[in-house]
PDB file of N, CA and C in Angstrom:
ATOM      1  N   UNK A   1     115.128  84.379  88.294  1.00  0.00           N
ATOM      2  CA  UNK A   1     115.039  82.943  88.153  1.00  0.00           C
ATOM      3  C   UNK A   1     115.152  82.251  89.509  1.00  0.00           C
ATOM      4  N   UNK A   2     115.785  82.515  90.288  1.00  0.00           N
ATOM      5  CA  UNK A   2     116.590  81.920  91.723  1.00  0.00           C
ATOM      6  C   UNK A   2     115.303  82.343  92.669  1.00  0.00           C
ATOM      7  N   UNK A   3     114.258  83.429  92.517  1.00  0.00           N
ATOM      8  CA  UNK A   3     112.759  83.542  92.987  1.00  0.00           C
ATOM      9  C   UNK A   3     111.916  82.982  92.604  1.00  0.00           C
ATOM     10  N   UNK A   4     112.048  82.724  91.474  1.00  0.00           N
ATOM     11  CA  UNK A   4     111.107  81.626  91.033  1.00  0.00           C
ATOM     12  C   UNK A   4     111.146  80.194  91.688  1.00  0.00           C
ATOM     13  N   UNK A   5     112.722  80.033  91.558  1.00  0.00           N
ATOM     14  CA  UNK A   5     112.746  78.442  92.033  1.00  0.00           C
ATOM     15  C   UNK A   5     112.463  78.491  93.657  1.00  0.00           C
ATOM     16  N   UNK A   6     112.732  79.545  94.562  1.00  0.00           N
ATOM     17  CA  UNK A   6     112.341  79.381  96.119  1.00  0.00           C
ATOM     18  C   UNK A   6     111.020  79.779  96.241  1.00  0.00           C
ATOM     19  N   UNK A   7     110.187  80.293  95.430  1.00  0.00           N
ATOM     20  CA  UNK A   7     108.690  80.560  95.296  1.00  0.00           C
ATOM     21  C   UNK A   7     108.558  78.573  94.735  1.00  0.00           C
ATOM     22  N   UNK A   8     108.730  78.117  94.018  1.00  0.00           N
ATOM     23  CA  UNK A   8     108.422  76.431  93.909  1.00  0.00           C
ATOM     24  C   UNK A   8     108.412  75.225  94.645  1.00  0.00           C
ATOM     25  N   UNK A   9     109.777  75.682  95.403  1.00  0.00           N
ATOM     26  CA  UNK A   9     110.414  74.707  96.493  1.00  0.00           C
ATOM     27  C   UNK A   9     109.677  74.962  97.790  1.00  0.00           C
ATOM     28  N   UNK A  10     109.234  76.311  97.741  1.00  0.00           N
ATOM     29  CA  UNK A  10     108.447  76.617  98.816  1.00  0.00           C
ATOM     30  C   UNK A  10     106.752  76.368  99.087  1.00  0.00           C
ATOM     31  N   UNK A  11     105.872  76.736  98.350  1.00  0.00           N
ATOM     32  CA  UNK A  11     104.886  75.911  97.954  1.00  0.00           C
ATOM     33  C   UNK A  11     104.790  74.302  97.924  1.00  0.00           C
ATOM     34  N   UNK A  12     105.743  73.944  97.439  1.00  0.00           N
ATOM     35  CA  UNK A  12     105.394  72.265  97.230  1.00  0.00           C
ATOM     36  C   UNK A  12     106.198  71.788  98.605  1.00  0.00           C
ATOM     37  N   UNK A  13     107.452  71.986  99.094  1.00  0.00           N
ATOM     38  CA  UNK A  13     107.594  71.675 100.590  1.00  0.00           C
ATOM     39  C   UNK A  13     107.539  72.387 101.911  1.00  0.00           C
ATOM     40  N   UNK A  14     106.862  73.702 101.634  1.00  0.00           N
ATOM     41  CA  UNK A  14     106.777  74.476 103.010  1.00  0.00           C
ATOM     42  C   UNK A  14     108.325  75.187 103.038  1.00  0.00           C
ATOM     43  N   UNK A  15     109.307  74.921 102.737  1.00  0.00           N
ATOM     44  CA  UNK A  15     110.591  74.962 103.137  1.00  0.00           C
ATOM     45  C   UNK A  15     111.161  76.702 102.550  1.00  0.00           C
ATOM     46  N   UNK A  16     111.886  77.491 103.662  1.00  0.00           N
ATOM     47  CA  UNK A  16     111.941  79.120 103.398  1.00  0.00           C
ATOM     48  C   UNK A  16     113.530  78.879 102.873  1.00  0.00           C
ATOM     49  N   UNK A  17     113.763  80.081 103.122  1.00  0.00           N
ATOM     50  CA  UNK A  17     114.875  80.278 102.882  1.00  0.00           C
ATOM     51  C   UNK A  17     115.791  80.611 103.968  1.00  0.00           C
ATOM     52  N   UNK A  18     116.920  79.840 104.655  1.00  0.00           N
ATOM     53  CA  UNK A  18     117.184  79.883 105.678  1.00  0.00           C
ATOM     54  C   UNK A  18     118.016  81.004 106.442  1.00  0.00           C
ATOM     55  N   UNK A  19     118.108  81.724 107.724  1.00  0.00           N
ATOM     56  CA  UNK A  19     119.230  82.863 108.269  1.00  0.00           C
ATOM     57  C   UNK A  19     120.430  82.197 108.234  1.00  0.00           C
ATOM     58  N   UNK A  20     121.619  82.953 107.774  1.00  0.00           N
ATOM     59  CA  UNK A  20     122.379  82.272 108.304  1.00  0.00           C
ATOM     60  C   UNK A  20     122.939  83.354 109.423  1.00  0.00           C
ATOM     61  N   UNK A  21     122.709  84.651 109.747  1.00  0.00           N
ATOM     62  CA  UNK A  21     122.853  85.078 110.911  1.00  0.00           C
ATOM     63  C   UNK A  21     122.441  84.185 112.159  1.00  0.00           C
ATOM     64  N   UNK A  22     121.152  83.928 111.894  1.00  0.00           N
ATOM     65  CA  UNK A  22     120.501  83.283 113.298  1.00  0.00           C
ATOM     66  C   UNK A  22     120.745  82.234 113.213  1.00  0.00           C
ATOM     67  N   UNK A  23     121.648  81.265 112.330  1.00  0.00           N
ATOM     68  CA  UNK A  23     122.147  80.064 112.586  1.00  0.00           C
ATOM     69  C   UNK A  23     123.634  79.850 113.439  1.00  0.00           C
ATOM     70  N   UNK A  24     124.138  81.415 112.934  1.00  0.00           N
ATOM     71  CA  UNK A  24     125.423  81.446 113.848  1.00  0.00           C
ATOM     72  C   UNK A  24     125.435  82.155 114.891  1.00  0.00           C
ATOM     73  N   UNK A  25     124.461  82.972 115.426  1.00  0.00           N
ATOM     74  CA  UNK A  25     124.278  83.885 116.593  1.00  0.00           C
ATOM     75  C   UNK A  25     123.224  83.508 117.255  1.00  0.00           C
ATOM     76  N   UNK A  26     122.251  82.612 117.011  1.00  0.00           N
ATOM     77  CA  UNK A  26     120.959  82.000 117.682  1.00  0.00           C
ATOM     78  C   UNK A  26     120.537  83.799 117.112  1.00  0.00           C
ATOM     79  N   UNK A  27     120.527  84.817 117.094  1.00  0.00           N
ATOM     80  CA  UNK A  27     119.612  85.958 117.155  1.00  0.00           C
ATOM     81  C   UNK A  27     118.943  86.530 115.727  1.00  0.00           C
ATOM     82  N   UNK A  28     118.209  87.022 116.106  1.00  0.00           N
ATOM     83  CA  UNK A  28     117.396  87.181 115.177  1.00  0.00           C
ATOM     84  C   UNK A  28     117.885  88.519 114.253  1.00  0.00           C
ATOM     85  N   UNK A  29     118.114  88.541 113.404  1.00  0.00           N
ATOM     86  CA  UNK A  29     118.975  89.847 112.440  1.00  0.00           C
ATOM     87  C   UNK A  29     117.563  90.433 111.988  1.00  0.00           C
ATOM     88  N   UNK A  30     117.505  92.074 111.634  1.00  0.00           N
ATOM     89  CA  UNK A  30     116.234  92.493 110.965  1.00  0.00           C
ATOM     90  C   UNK A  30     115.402  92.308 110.085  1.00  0.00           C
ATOM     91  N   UNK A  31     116.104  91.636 109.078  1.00  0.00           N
ATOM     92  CA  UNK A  31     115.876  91.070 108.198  1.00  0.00           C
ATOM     93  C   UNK A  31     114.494  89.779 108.098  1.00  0.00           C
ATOM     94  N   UNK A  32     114.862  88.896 109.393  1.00  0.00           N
ATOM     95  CA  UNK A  32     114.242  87.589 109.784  1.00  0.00           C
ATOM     96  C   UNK A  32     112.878  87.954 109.654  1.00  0.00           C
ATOM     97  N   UNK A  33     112.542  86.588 108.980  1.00  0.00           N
ATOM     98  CA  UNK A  33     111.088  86.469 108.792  1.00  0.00           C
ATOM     99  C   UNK A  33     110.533  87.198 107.132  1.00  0.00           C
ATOM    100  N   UNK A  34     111.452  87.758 106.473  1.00  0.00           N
ATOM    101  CA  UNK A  34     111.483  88.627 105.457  1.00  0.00           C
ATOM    102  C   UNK A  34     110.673  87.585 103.951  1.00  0.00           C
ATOM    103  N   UNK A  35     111.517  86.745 104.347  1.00  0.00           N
ATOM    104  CA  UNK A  35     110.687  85.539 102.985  1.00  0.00           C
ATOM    105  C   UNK A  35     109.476  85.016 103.494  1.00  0.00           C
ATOM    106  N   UNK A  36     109.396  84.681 105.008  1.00  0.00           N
ATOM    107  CA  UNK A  36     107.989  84.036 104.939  1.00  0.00           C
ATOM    108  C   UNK A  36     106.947  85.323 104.871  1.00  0.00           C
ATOM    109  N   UNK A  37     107.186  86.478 105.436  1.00  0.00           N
ATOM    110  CA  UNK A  37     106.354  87.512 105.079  1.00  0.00           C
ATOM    111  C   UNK A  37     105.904  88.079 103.795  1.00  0.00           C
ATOM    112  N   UNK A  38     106.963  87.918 102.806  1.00  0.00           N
ATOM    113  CA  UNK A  38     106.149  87.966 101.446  1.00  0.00           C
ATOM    114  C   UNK A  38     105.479  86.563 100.957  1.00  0.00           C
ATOM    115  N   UNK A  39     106.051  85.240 101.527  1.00  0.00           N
ATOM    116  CA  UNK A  39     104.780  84.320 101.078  1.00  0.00           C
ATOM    117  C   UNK A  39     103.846  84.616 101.985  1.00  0.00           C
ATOM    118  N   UNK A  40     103.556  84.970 103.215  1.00  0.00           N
ATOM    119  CA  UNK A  40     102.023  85.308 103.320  1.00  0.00           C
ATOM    120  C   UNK A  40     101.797  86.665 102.590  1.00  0.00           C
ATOM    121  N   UNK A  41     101.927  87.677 102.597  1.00  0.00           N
ATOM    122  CA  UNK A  41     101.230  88.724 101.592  1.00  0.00           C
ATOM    123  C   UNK A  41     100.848  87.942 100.235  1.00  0.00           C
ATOM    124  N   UNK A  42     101.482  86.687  99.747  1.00  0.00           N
ATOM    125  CA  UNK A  42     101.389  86.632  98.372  1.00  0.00           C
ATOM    126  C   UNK A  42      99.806  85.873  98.558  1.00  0.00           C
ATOM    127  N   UNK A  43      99.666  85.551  99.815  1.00  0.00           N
ATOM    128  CA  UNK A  43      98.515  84.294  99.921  1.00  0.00           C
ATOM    129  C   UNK A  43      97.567  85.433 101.013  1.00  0.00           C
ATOM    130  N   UNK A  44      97.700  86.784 100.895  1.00  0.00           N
ATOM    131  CA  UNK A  44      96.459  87.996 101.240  1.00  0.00           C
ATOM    132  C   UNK A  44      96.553  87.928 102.593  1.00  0.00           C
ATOM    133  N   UNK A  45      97.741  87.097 103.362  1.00  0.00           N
ATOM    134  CA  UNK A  45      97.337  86.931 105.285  1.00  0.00           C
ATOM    135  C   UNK A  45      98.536  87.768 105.438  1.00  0.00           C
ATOM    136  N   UNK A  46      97.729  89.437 105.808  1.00  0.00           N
ATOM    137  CA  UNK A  46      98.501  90.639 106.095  1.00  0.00           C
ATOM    138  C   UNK A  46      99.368  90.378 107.604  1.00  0.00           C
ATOM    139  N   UNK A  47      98.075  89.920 108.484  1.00  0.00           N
ATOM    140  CA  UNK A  47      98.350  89.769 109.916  1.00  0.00           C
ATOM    141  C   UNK A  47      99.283  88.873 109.891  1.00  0.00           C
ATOM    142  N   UNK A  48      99.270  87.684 109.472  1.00  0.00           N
ATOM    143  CA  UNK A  48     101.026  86.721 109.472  1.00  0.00           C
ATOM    144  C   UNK A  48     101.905  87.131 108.900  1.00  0.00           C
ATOM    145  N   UNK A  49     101.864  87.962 107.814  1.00  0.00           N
ATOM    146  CA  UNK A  49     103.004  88.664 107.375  1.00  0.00           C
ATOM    147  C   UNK A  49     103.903  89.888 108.598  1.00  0.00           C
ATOM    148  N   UNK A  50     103.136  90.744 108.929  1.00  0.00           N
ATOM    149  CA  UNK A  50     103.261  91.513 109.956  1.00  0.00           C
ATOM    150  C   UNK A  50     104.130  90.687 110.787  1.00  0.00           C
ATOM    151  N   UNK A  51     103.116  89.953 111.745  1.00  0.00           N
ATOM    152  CA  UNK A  51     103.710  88.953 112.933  1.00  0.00           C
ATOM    153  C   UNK A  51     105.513  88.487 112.267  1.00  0.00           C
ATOM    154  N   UNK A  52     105.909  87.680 111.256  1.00  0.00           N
ATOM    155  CA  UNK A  52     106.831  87.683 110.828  1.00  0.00           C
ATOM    156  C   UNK A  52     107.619  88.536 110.592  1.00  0.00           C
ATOM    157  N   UNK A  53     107.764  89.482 110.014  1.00  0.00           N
ATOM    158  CA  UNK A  53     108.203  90.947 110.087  1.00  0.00           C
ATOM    159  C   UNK A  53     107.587  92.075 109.806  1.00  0.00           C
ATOM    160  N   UNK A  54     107.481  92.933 111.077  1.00  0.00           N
ATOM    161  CA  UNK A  54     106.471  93.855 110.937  1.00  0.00           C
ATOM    162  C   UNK A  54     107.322  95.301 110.553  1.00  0.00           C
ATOM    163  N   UNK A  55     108.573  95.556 110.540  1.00  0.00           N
ATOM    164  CA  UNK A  55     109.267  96.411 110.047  1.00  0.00           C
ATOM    165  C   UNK A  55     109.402  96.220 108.053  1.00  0.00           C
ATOM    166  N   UNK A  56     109.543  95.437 106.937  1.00  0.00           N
ATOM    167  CA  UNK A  56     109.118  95.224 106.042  1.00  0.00           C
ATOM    168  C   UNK A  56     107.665  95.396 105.737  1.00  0.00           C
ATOM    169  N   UNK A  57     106.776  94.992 106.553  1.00  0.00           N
ATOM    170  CA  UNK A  57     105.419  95.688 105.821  1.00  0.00           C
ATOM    171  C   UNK A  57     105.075  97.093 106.410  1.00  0.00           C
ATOM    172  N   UNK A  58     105.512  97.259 107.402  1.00  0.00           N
ATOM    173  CA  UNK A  58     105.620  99.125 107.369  1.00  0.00           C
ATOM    174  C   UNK A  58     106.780  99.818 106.768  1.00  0.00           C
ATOM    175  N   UNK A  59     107.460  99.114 106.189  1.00  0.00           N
ATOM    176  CA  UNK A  59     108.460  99.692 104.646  1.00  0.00           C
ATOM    177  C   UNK A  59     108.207  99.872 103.743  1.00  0.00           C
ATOM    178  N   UNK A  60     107.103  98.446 103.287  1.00  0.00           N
ATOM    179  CA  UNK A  60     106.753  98.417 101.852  1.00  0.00           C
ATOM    180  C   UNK A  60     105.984  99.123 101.123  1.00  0.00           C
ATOM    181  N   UNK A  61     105.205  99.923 101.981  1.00  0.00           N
ATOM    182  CA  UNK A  61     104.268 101.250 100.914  1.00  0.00           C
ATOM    183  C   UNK A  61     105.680 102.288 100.760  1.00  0.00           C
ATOM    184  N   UNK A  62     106.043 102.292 101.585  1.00  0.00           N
ATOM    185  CA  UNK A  62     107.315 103.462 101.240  1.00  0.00           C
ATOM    186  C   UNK A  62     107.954 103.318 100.089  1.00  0.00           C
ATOM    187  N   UNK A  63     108.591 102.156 100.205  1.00  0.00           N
ATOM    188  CA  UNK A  63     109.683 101.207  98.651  1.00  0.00           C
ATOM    189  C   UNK A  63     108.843 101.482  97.580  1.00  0.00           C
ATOM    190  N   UNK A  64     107.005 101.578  97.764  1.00  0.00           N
ATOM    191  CA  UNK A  64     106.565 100.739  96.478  1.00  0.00           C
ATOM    192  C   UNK A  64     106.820 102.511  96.257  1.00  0.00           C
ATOM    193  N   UNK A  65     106.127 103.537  96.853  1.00  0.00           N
ATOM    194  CA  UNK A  65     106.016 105.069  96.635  1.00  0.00           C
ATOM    195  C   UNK A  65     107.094 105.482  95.844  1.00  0.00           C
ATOM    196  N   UNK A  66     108.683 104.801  96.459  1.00  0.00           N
ATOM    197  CA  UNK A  66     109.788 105.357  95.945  1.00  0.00           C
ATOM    198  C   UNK A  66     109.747 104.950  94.588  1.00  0.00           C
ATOM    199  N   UNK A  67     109.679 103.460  94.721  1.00  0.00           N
ATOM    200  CA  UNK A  67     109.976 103.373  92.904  1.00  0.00           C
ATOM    201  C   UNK A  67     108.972 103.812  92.363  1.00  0.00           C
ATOM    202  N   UNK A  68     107.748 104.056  92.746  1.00  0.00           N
ATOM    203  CA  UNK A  68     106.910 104.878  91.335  1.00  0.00           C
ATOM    204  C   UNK A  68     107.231 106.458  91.208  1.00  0.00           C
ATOM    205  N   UNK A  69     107.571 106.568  92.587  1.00  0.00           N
ATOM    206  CA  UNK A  69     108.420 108.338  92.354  1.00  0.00           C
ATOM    207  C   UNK A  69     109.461 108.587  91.469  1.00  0.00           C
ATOM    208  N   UNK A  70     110.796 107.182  91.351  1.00  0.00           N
ATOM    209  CA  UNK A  70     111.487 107.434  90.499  1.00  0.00           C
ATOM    210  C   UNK A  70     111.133 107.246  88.944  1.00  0.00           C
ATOM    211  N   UNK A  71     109.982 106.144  89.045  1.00  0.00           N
ATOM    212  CA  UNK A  71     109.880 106.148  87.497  1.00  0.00           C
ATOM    213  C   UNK A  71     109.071 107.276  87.008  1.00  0.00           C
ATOM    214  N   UNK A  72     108.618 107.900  87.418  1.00  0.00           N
ATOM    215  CA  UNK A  72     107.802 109.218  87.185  1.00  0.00           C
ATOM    216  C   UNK A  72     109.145 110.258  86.960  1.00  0.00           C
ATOM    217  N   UNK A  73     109.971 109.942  87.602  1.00  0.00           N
ATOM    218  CA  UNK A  73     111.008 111.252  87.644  1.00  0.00           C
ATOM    219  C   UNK A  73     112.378 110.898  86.624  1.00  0.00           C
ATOM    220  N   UNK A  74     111.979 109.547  86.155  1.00  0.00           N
ATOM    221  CA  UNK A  74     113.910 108.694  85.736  1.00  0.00           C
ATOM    222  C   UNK A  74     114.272 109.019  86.090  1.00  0.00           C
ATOM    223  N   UNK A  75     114.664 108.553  87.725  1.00  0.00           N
ATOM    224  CA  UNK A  75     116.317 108.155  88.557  1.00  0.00           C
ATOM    225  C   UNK A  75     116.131 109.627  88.759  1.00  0.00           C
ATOM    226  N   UNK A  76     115.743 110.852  88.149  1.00  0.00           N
ATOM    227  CA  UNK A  76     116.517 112.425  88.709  1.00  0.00           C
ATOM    228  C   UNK A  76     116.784 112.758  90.302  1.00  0.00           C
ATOM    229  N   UNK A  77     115.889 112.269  90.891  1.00  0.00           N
ATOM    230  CA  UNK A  77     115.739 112.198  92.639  1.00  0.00           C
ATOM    231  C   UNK A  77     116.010 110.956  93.036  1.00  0.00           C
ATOM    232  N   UNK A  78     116.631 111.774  94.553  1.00  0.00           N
ATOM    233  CA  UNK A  78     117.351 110.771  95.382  1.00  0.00           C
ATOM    234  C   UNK A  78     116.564 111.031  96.632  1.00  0.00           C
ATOM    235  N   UNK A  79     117.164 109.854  97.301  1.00  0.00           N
ATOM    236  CA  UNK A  79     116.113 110.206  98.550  1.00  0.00           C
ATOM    237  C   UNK A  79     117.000 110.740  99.359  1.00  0.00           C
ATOM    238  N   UNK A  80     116.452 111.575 100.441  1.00  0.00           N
ATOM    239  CA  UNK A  80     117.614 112.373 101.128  1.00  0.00           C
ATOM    240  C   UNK A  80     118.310 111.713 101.682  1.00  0.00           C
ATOM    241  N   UNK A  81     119.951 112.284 102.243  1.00  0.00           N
ATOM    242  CA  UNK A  81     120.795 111.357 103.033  1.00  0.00           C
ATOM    243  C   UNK A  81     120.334 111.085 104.762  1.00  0.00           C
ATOM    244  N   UNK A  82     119.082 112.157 105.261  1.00  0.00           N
ATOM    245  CA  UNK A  82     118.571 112.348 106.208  1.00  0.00           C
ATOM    246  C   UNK A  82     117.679 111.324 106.517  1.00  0.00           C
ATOM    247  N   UNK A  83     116.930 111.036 105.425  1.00  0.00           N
ATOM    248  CA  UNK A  83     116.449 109.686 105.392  1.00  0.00           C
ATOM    249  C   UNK A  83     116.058 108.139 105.864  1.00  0.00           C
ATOM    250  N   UNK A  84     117.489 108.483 104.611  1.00  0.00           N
ATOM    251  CA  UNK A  84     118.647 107.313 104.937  1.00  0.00           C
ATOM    252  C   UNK A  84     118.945 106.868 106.151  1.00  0.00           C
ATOM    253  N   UNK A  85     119.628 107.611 106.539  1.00  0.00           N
ATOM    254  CA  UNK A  85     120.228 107.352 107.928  1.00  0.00           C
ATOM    255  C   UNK A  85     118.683 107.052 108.873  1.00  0.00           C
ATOM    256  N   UNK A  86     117.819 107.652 108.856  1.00  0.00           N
ATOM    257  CA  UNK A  86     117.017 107.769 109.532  1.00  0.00           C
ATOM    258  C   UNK A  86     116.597 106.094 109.630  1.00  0.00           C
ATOM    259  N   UNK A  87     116.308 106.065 108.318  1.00  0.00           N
ATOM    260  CA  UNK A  87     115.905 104.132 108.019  1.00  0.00           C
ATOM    261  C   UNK A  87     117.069 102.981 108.738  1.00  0.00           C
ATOM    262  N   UNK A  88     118.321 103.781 108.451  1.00  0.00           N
ATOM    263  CA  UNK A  88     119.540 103.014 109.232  1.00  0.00           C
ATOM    264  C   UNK A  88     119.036 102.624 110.303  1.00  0.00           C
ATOM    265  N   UNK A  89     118.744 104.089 111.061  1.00  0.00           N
ATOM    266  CA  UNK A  89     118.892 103.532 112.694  1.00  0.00           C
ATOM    267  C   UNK A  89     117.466 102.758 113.108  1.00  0.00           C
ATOM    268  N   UNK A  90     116.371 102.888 112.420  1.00  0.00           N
ATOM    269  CA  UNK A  90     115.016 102.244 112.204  1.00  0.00           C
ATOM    270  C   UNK A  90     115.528 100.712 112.347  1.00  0.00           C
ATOM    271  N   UNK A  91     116.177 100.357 111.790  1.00  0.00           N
ATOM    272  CA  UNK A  91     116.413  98.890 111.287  1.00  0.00           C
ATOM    273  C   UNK A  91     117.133  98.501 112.319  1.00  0.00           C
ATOM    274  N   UNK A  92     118.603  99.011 112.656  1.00  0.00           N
ATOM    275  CA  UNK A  92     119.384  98.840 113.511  1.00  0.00           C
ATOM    276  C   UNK A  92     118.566  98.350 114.677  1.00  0.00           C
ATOM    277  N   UNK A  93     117.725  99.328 115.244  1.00  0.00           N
ATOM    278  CA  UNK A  93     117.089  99.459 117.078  1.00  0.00           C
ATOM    279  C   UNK A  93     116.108  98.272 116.695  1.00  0.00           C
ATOM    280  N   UNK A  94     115.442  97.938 115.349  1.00  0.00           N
ATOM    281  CA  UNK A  94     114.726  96.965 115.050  1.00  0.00           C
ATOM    282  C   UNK A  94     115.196  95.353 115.392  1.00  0.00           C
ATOM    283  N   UNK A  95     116.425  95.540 114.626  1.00  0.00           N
ATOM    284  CA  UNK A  95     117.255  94.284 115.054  1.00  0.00           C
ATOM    285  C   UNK A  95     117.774  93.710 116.381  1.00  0.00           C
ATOM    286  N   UNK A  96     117.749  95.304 117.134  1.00  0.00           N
ATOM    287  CA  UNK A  96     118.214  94.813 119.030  1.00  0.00           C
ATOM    288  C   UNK A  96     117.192  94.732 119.595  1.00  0.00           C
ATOM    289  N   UNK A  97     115.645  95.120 119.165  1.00  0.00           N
ATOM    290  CA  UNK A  97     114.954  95.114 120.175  1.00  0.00           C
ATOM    291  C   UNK A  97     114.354  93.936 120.321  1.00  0.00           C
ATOM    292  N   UNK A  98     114.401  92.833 118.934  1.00  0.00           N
ATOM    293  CA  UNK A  98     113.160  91.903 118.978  1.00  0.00           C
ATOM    294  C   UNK A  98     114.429  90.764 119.035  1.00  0.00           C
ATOM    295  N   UNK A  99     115.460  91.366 119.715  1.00  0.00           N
ATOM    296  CA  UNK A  99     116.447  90.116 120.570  1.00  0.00           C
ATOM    297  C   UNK A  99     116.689  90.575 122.011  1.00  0.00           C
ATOM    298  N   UNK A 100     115.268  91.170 122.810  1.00  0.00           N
ATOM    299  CA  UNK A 100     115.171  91.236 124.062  1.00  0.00           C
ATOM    300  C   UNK A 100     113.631  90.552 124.517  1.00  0.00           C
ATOM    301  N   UNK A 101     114.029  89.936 125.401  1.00  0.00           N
ATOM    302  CA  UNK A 101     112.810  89.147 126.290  1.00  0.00           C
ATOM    303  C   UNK A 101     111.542  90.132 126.336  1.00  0.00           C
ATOM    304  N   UNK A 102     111.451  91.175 126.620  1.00  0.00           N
ATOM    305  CA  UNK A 102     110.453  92.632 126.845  1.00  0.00           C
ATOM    306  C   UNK A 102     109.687  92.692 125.692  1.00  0.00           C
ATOM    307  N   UNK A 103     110.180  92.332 124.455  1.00  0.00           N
ATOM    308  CA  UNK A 103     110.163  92.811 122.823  1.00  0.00           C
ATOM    309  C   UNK A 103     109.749  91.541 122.328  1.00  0.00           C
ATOM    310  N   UNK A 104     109.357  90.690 122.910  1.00  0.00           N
ATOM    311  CA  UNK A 104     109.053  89.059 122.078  1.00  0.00           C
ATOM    312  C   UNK A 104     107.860  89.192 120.820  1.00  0.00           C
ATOM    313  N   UNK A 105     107.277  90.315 121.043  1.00  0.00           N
ATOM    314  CA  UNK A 105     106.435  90.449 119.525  1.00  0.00           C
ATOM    315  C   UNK A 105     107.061  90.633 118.564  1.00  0.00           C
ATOM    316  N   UNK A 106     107.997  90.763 118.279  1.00  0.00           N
ATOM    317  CA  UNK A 106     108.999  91.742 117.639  1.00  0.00           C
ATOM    318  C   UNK A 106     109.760  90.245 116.617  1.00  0.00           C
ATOM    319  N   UNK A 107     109.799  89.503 117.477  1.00  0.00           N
ATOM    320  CA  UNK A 107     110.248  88.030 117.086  1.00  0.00           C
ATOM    321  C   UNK A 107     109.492  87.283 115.983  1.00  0.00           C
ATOM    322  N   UNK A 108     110.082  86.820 114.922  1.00  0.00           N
ATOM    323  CA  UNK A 108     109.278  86.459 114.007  1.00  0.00           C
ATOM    324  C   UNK A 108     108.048  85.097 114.513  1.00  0.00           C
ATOM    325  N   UNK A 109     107.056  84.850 114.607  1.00  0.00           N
ATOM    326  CA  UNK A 109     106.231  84.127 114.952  1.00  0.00           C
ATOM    327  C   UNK A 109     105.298  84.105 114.143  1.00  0.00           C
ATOM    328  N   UNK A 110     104.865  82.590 113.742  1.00  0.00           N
ATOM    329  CA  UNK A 110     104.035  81.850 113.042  1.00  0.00           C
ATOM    330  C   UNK A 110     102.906  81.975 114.026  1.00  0.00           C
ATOM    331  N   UNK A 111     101.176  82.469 113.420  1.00  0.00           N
ATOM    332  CA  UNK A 111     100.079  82.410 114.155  1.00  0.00           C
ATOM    333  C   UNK A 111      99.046  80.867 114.232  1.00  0.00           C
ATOM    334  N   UNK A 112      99.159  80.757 113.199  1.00  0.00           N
ATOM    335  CA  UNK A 112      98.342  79.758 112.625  1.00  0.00           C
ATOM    336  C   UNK A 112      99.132  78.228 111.850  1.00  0.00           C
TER     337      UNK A 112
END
C-alpha cells in the first residue's frame, strides 16, 4: 500500500523518496538513487536508471533469477554464505567509491 501511495505522489509531483543518510552525512549511501531508478525502469529509460544506480540494475537479473529459483525449489535452497558476503563487500566498496571525486559516475545523476 505505502508503494502505491509513493508510486502516486510521485507521478503527479515528481517528488522521490528522500535519503536520510545523505541528509545527515551530505554522502551518498549505496542504496541512493534506488527509487528514482525503478521509476525510470518503470517508464523503459534503462540508461537513467543505470546513471542513478548502476549497482541495483546489475543486481536485478540476479534477485529476479533468485526468486524464480526459489519458487521452483520452495525456499529448499539458500544462497551460499560465500555469496553473501561476496555481495556485502560489492555494496560496501560501492558505497565508498561513488563518494570519491575520481568515481563521480558512480554518483546518482539525472541525464535528461
Amino acid at each position: 500500500m505505502l508503494g502505491i501511495l509513493i508510486i502516486i505522489i510521485h507521478l503527479k509531483y515528481d517528488v522521490g523518496v528522500p535519503c536520510i543518510f545523505f541528509k545527515i552525512t551530505g554522502l551518498y549511501c549505496p542504496g541512493c538513487g534506488i527509487t528514482r531508478a525503478i521509476f525510470s525502469l518503470m517508464k523503459f529509460d534503462i540508461y537513467q536508471a543505470f546513471r542513478y544506480n548502476m549497482l541495483i540494475i546489475i543486481l536485478l537479473p540476479f534477485a529476479i533469477s533468485y526468486y524464480i529459483y526459489i519458487f521452483i525449489f520452495k525456499g529448499k535452497k539458500r544462497i551460499p554464505k560465500k555469496v553473501l558476503n561476496f555481495l556485502l563487500i560489492i555494496t560496501i566498496l560501492f558505497g565508498i567509491l561513488r563518494n570519491i571525486p575520481e568515481f563521480e559516475f558512480l554518483m546518482p545523476t539525472k541525464i535528461h
